[in-house]
N, C-alpha and C. Protein backbone atom coordinates (compact mmCIF):
# COMPACT_ATOMS: atom_id res chain seq x y z
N UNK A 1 95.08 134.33 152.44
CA UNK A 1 94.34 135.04 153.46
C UNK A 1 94.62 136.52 153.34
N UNK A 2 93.56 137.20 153.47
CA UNK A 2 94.01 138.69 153.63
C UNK A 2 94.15 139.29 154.91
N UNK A 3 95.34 140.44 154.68
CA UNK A 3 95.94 141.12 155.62
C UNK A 3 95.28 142.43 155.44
N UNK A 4 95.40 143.06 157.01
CA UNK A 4 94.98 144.43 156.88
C UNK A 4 95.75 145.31 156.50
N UNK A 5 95.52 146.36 155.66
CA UNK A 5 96.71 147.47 155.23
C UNK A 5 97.09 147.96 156.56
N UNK A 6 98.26 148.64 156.52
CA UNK A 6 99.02 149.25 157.32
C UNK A 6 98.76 150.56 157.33
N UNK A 7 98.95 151.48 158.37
CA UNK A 7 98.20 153.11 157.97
C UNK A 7 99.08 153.80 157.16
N UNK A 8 98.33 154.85 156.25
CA UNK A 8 98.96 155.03 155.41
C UNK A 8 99.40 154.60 153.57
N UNK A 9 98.92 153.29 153.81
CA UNK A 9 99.52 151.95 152.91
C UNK A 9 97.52 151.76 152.53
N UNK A 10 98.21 151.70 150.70
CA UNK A 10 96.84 151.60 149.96
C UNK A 10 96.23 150.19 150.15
N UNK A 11 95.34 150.14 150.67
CA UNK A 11 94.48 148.77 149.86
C UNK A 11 94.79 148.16 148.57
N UNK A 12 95.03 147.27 148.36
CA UNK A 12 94.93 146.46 146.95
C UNK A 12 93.41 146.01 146.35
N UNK A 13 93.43 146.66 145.21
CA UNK A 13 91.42 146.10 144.63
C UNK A 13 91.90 144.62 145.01
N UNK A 14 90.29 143.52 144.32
CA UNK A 14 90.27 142.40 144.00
C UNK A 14 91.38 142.31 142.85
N UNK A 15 90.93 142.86 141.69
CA UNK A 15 92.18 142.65 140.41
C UNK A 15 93.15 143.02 141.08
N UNK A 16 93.73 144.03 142.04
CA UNK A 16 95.26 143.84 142.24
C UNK A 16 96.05 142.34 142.70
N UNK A 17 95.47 141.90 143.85
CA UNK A 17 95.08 140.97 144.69
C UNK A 17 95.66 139.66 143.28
N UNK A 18 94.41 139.72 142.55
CA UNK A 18 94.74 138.52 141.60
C UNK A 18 95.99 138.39 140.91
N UNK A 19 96.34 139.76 139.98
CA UNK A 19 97.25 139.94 139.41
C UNK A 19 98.85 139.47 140.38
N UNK A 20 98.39 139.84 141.73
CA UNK A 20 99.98 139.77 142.38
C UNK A 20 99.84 138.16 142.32
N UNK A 21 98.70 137.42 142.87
CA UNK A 21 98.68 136.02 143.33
C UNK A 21 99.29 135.67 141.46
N UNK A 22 98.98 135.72 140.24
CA UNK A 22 99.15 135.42 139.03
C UNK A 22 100.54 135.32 138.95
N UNK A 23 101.39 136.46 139.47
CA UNK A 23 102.29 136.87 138.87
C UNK A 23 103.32 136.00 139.75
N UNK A 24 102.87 135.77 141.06
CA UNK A 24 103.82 134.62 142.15
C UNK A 24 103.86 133.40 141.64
N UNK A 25 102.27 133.15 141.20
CA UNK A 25 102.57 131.65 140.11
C UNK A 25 103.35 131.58 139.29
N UNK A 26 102.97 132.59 138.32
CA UNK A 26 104.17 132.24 137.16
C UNK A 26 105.71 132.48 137.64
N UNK A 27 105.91 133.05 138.45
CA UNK A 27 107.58 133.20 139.17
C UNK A 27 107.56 131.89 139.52
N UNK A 28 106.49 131.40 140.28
CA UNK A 28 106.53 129.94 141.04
C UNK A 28 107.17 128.67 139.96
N UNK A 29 106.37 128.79 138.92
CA UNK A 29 106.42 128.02 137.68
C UNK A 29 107.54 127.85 137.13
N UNK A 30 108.27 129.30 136.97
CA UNK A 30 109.87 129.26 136.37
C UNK A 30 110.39 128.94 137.39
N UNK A 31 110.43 129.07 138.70
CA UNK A 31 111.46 128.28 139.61
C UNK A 31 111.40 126.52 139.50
N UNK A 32 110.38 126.07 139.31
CA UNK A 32 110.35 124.58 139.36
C UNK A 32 110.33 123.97 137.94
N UNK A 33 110.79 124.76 136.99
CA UNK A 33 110.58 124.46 135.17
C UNK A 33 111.85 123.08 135.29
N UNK A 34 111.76 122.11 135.12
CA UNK A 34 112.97 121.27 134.53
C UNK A 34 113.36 120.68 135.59
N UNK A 35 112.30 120.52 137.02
CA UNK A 35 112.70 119.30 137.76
C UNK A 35 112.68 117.89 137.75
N UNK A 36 111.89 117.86 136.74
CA UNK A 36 111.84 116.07 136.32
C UNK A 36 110.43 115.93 136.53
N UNK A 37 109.46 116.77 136.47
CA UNK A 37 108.30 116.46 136.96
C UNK A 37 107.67 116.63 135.93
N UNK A 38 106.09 116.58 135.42
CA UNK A 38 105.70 116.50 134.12
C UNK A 38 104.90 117.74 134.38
N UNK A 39 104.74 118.53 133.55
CA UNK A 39 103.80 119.95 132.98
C UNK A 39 102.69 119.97 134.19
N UNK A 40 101.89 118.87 134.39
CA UNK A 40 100.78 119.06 135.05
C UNK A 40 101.23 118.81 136.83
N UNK A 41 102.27 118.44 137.18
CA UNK A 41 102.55 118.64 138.33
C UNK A 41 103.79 119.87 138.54
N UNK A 42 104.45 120.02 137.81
CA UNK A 42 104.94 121.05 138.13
C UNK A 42 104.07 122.63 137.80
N UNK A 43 102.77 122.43 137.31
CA UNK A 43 101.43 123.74 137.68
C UNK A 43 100.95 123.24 138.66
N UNK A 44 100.92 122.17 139.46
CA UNK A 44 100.00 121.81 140.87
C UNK A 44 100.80 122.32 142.06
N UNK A 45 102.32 122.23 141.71
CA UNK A 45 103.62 123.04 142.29
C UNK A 45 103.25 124.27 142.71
N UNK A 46 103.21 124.83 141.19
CA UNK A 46 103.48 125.81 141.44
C UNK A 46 102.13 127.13 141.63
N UNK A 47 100.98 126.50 141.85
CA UNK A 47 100.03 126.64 142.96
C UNK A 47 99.23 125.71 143.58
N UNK A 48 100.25 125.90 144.24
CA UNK A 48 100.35 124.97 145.80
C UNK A 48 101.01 126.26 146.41
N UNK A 49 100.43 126.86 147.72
CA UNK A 49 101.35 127.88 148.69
C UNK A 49 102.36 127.17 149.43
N UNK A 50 102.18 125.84 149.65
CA UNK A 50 102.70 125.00 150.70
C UNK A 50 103.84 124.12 149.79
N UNK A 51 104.19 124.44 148.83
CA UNK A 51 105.23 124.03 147.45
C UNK A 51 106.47 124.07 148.07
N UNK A 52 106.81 125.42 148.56
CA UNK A 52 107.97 126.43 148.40
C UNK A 52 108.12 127.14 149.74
N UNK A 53 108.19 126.25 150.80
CA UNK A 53 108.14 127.04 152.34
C UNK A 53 109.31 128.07 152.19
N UNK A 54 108.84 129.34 152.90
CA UNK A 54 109.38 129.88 153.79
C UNK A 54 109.16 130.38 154.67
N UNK A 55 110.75 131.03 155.18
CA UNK A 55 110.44 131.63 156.52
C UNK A 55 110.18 133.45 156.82
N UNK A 56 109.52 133.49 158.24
CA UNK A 56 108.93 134.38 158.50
C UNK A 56 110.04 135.49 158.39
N UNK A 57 109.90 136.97 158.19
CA UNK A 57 110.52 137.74 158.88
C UNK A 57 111.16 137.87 160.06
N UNK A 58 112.85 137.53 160.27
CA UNK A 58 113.30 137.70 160.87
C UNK A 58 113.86 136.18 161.61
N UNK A 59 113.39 134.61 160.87
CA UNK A 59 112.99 134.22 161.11
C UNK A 59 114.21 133.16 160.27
N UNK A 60 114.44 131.68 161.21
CA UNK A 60 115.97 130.96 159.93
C UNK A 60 115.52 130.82 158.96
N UNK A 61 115.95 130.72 157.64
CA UNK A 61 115.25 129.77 156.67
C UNK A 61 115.06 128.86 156.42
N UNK A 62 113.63 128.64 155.86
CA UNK A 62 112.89 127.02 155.77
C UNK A 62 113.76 126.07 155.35
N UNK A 63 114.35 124.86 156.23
CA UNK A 63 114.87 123.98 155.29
C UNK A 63 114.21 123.09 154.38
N UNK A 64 114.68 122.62 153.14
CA UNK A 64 113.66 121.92 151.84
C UNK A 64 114.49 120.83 151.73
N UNK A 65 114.19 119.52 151.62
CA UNK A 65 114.59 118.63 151.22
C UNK A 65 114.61 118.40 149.89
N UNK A 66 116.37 117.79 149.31
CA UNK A 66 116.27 117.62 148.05
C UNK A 66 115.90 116.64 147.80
N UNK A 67 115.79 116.06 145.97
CA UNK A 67 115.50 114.95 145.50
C UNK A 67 114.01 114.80 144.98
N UNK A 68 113.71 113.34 144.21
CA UNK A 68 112.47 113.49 143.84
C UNK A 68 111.61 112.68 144.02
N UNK A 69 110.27 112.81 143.60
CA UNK A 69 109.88 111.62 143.89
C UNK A 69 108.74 111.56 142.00
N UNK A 70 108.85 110.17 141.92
CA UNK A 70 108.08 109.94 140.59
C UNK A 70 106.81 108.84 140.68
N UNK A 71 105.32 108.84 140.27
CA UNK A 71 104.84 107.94 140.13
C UNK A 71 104.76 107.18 139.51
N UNK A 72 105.06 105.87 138.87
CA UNK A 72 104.83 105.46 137.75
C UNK A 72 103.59 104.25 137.64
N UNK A 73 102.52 104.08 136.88
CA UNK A 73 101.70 102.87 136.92
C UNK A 73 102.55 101.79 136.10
N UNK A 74 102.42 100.50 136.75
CA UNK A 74 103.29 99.52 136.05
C UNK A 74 102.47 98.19 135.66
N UNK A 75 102.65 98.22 134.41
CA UNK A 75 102.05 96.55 134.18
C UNK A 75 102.80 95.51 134.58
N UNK A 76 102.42 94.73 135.66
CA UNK A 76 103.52 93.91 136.46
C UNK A 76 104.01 92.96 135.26
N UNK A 77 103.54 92.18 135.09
CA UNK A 77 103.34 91.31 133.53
C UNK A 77 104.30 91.65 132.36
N UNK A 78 103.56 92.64 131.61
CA UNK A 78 104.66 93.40 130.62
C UNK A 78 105.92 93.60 131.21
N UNK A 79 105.76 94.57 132.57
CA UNK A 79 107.58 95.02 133.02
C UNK A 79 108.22 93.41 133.80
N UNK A 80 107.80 92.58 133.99
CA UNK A 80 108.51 91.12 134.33
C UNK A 80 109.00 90.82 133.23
N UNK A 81 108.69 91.14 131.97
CA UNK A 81 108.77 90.33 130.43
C UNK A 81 110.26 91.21 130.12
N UNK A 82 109.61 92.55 129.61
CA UNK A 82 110.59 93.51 129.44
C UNK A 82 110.62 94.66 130.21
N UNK A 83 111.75 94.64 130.95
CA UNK A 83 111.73 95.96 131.84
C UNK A 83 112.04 96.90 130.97
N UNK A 84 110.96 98.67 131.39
CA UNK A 84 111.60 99.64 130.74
C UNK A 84 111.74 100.47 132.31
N UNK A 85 111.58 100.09 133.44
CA UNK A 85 111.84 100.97 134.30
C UNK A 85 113.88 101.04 134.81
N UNK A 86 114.51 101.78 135.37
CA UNK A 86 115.72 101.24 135.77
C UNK A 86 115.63 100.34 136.38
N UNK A 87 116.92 99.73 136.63
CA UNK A 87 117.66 98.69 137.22
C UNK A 87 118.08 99.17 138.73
N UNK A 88 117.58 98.67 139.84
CA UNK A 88 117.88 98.86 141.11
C UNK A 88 118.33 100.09 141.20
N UNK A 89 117.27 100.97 141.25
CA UNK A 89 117.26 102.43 141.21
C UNK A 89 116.22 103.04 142.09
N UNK A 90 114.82 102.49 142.37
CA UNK A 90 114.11 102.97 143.39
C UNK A 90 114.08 102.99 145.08
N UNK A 91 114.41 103.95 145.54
CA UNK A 91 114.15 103.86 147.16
C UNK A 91 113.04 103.89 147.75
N UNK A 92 111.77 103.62 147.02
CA UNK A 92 110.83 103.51 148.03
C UNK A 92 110.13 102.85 146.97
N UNK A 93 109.34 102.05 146.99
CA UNK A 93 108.14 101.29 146.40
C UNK A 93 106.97 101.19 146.65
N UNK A 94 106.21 101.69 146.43
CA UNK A 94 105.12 101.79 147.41
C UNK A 94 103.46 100.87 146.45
N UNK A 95 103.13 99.42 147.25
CA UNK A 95 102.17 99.01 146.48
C UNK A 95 101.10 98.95 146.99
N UNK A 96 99.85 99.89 146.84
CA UNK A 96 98.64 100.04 147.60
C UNK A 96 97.75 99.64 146.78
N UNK A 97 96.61 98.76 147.56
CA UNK A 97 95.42 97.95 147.42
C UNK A 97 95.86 97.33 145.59
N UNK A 98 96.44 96.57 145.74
CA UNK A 98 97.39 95.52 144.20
C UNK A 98 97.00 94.33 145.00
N UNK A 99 96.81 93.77 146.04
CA UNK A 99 96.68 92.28 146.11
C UNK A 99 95.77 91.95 146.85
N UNK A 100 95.36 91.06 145.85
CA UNK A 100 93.71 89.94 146.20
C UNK A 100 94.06 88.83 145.14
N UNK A 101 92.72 88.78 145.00
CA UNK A 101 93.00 86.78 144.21
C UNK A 101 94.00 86.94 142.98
N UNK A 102 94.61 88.00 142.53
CA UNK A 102 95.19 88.09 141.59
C UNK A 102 96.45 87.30 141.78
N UNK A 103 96.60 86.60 142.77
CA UNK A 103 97.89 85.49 142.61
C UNK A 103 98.75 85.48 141.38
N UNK A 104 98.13 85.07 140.63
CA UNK A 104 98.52 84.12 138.90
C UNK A 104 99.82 85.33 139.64
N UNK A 105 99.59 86.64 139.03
CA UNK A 105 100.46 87.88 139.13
C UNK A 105 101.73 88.07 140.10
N UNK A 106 101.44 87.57 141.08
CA UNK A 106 102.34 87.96 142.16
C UNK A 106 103.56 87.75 141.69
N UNK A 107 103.97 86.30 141.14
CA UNK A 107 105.17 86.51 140.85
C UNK A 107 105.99 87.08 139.90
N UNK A 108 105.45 88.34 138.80
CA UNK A 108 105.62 89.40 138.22
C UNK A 108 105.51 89.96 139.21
N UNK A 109 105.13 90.87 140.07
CA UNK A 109 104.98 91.83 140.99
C UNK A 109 106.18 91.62 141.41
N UNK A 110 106.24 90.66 142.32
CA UNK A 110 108.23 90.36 143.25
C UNK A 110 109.18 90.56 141.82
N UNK A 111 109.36 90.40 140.85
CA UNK A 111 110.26 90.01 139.94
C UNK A 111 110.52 91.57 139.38
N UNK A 112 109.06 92.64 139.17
CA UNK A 112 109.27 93.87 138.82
C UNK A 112 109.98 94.77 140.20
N UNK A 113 109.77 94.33 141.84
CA UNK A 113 110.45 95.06 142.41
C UNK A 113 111.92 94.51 142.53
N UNK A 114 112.28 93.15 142.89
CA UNK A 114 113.09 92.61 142.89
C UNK A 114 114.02 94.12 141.66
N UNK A 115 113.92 93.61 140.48
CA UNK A 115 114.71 94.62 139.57
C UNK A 115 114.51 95.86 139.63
N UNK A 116 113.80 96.66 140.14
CA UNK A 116 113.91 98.29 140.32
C UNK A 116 114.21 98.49 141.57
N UNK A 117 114.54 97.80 142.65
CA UNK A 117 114.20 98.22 144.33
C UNK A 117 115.99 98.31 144.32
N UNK A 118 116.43 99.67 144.46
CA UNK A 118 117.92 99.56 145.42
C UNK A 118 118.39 98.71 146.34
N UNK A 119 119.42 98.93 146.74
CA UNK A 119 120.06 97.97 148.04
C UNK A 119 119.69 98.34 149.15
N UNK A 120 119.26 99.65 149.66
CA UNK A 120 119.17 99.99 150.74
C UNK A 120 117.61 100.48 150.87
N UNK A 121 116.52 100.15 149.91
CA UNK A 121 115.28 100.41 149.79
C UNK A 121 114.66 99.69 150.40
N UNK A 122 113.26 100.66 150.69
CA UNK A 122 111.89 99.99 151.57
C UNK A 122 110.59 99.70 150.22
N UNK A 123 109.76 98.90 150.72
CA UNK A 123 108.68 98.58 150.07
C UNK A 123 107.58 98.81 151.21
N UNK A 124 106.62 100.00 150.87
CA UNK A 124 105.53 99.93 151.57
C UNK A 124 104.42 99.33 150.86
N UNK A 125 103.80 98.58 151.61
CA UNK A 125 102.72 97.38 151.19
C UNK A 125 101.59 97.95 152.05
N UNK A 126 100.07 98.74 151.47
CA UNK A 126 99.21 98.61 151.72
C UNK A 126 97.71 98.04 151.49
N UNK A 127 97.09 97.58 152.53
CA UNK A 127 96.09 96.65 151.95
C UNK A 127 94.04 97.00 152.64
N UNK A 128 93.65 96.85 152.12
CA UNK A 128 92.47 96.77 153.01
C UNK A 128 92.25 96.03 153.74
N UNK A 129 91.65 95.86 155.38
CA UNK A 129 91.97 94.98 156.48
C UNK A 129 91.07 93.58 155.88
N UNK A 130 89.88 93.83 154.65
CA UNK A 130 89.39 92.58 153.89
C UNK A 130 90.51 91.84 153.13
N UNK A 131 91.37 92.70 152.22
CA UNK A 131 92.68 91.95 152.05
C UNK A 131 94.02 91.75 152.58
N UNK A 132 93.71 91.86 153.76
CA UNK A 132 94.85 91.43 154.63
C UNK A 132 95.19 89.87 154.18
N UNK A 133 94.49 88.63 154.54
CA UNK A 133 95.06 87.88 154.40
C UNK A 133 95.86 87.36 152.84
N UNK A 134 95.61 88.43 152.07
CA UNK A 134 95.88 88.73 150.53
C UNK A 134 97.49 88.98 151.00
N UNK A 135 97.70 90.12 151.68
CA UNK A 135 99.36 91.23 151.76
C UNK A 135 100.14 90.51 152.67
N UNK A 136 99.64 89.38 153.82
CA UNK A 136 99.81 88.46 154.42
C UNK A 136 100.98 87.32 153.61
N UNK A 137 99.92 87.10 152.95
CA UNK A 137 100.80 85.53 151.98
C UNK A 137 101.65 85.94 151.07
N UNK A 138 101.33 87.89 150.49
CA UNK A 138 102.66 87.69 149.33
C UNK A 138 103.74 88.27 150.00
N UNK A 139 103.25 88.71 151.66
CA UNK A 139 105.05 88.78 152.31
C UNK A 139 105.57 87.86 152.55
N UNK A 140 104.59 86.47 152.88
CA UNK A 140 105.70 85.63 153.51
C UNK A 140 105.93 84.70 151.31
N UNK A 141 105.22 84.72 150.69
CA UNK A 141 105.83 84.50 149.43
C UNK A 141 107.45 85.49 149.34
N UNK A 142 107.56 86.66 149.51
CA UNK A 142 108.64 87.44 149.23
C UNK A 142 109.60 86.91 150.44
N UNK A 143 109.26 86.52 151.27
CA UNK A 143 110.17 86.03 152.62
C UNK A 143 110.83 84.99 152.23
N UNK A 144 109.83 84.01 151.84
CA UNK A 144 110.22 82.50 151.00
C UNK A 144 111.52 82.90 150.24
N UNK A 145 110.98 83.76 149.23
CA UNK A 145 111.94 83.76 148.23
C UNK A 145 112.98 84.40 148.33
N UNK A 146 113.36 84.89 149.75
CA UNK A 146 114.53 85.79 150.11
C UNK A 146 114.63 87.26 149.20
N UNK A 147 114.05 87.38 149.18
CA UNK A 147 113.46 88.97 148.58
C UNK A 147 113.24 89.84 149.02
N UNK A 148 112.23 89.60 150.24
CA UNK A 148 111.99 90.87 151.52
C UNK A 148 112.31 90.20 152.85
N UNK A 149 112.23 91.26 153.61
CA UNK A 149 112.05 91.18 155.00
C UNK A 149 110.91 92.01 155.81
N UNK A 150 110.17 91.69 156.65
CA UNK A 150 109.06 93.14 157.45
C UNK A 150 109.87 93.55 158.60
N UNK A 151 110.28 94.97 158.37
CA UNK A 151 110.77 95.82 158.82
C UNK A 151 109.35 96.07 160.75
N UNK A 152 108.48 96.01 159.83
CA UNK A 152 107.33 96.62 160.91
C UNK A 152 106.62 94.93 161.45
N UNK A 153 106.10 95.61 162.93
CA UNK A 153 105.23 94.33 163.42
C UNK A 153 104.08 94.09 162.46
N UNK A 154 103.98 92.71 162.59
CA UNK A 154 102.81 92.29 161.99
C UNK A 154 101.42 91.90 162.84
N UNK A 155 101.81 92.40 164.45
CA UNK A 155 100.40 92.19 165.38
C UNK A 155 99.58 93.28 165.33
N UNK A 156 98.24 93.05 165.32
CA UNK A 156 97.98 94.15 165.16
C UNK A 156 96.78 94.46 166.55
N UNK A 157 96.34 95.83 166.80
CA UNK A 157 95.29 95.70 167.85
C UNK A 157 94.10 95.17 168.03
N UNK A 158 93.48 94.66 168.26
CA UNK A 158 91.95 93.82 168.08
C UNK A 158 90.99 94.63 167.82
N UNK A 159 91.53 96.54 168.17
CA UNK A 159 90.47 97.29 168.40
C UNK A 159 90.89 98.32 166.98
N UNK A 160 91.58 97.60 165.79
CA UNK A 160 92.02 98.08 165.00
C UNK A 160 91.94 96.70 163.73
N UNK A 161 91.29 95.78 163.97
CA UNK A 161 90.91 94.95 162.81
C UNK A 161 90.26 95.40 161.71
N UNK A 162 89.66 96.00 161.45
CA UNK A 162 88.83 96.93 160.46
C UNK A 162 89.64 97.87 159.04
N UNK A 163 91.12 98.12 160.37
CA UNK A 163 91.74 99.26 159.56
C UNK A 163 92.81 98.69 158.72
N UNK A 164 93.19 99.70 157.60
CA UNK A 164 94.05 98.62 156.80
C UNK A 164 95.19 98.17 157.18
N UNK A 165 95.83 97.56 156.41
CA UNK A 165 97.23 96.79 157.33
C UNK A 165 98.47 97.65 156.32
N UNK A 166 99.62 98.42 156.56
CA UNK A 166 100.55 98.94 156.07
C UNK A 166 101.69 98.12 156.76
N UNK A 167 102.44 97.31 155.53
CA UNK A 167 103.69 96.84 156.13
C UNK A 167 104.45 97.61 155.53
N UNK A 168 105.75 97.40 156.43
CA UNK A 168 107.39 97.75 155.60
C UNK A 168 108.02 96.82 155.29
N UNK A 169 108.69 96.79 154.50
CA UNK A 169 109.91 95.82 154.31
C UNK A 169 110.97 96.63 153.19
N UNK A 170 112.35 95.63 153.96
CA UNK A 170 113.00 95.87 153.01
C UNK A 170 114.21 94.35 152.51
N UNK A 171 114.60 95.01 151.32
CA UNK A 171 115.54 93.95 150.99
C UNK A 171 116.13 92.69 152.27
N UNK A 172 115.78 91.20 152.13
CA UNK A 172 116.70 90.01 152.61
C UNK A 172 117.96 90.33 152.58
């Protein structure tokens, strides 16, 4: 957004303008070089304004939470066979719109979190409210098998049937 000059205080052209916004990126860029993130998200980083909070003049400084977060796509199948992800290393799991008639699968799916999900990790399970009764059967399959637990209610509002269903769970 632009600010008004101050009296006294030059205007910046358009090219100034760009050049400064250029030159914050690339500062932006070397601050986040070698977080574990891959080339194309650490440039989405590092323009992004909302990357790198801070605070106002005069003002505490922004606190930032450490740590990371990674996406990975997983062939449930292949990684049930041979895992290349770690070994009870993920704190959050997160499996959105993955279950419908694809049954055969499910039990690769439990078997790939089962082995990457920490001790103290959640699994968020989201579904479309058409495959609800899909995210339904492979919690209480993971319940069966002492694998998960639902952290969150499973009632939902009548005036909210439509919308999708997000469970939690975590480790039995």
């Amino acid at each position: 957004s632009a600010t008004a000059a101050e009296p006294g205080e030059k205007k910046l052209s358009a090219k100034e303008r760009r050049n400064a916004r250029e030159a914050a990126r690339k500062s932006k860029k070397e601050q986040n070089s070698g977080v574990g993130t891959s080339p194309a998200a650490q440039e989405d980083l590092a323009n992004n304004d909302l990357a790198q909070p801070t605070a106002a003049e005069g003002e505490e400084p922004v606190a930032t939470a450490s740590g990371s977060c990674r996406a990975v796509a997983v062939d449930w199948l292949q990684e049930a066979k041979s895992p290349t992800l770690p070994a009870k290393h993920f704190d959050l799991i997160i499996v959105c719109d993955c279950l419908y008639e694809n049954k055969a699968s499910w039990a690769s799916l439990r078997a790939v979190i089962d082995y990457s999900l920490s001790a103290s990790a959640k699994v968020l399970l989201a579904s479309a409210a058409q495959r609800r009764p899909f995210l339904r059967a492979f919690i209480q399959e993971c319940k069966d098998a002492g694998l998960l637990q639902r952290l969150n209610s499973e009632e939902e509002p009548h005036d909210r049937s439509e919308s999708p269903e997000i469970a939690l769970l975590t480790r039995a």
